[in-house]
Protein backbone atom coordinates (compact mmCIF):
# COMPACT_ATOMS: atom_id res chain seq x y z
CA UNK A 1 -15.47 -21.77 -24.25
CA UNK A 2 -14.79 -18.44 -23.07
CA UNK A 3 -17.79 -16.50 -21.29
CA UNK A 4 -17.88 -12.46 -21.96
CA UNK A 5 -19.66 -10.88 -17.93
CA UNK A 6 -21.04 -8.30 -20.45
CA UNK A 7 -23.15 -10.87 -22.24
CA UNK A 8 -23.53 -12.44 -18.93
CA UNK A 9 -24.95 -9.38 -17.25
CA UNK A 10 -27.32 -8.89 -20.50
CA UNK A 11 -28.83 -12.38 -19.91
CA UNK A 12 -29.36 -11.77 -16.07
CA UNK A 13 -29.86 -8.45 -14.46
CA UNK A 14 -29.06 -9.84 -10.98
CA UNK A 15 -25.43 -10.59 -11.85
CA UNK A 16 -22.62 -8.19 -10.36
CA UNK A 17 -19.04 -7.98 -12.05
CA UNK A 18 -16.44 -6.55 -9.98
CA UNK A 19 -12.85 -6.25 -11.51
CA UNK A 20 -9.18 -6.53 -9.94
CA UNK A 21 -10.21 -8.10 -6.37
CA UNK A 22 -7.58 -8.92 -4.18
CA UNK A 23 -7.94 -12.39 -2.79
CA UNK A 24 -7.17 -12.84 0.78
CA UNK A 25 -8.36 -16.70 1.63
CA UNK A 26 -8.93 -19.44 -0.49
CA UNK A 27 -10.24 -22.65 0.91
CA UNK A 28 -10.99 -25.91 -1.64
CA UNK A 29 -12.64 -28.95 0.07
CA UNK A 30 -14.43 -32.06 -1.50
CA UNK A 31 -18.11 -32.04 -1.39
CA UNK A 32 -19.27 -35.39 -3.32
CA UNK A 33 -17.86 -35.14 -7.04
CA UNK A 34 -17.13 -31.87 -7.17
CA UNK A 35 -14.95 -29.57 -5.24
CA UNK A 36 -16.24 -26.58 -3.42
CA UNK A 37 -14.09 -23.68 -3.50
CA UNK A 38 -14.82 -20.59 -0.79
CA UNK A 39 -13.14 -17.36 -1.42
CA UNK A 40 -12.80 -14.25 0.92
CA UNK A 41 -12.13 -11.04 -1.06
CA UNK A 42 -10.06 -8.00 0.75
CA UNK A 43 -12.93 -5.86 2.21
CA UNK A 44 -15.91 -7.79 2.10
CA UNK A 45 -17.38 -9.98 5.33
CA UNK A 46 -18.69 -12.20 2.64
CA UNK A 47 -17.98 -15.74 1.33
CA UNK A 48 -17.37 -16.22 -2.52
CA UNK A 49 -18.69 -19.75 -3.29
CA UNK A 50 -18.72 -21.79 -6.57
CA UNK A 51 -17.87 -25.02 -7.41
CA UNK A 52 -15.57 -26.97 -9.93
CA UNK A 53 -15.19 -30.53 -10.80
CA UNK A 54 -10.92 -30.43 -9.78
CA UNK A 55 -9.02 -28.02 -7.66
CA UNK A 56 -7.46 -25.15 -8.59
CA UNK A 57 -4.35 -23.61 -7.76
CA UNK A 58 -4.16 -21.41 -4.77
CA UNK A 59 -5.84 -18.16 -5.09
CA UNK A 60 -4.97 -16.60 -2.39
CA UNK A 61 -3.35 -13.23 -2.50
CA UNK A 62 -4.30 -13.12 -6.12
CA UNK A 63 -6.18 -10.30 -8.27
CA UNK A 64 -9.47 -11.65 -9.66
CA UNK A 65 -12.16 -10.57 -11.64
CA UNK A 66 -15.44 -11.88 -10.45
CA UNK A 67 -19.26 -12.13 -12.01
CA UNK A 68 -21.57 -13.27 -8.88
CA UNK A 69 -24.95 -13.15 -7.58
CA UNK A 70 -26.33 -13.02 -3.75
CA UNK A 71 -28.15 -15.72 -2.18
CA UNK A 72 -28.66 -17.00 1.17
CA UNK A 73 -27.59 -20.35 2.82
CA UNK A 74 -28.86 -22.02 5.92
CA UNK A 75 -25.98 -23.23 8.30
CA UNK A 76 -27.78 -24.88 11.43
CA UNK A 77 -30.97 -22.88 10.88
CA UNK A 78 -28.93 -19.51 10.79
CA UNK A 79 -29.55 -17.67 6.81
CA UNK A 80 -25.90 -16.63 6.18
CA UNK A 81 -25.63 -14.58 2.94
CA UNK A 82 -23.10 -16.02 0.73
CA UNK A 83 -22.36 -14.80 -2.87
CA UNK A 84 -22.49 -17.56 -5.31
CA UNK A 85 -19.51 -17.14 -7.91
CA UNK A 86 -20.80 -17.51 -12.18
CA UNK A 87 -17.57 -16.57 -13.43
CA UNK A 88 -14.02 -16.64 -11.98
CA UNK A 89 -10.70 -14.97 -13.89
CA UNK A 90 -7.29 -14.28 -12.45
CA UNK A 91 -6.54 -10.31 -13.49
């Protein structure tokens, strides 16, 4: 099933879509029965996080085309904002 970020950004007005991202890490790491991918995109100082029930290939110096939202995640009683990822294509 193939998701359209246009109808996705209809359905929720807090949903950004950036296109042709360059990918600069790309870390996958199990996290019960699924695996949580982390992203860092060239000129941001923010994680991209979603997760996936298998790993993917490397990402990493790859152009993507993201649809995201921001939220904020506790990490030893620090609020980090992190950008939790909706929709994930290679460009």
């Amino acid at each position: 099933m193939q998701s359209d970020p246009k109808d996705l950004l209809k359905k929720n007005k807090e949903l950004i879509h950036s296109n042709d991202l360059k990918v600069t890490s790309h870390v996958q790491r199990p996290q019960e029965n699924w695996v949580l991918h982390t992203v860092m995109i060239e000129g941001y100082q923010v994680p991209f996080r979603f997760k996936r029930q298998g790993k993917y290939q490397s990402l990493k110096g790859a152009r993507v085309n993201l649809t995201y939202y921001p939220t904020t995640e506790s990490v030893a009683g620090i609020p980090l904002e992190v950008m939790k990822v909706v929709r994930i294509k290679r460009s």
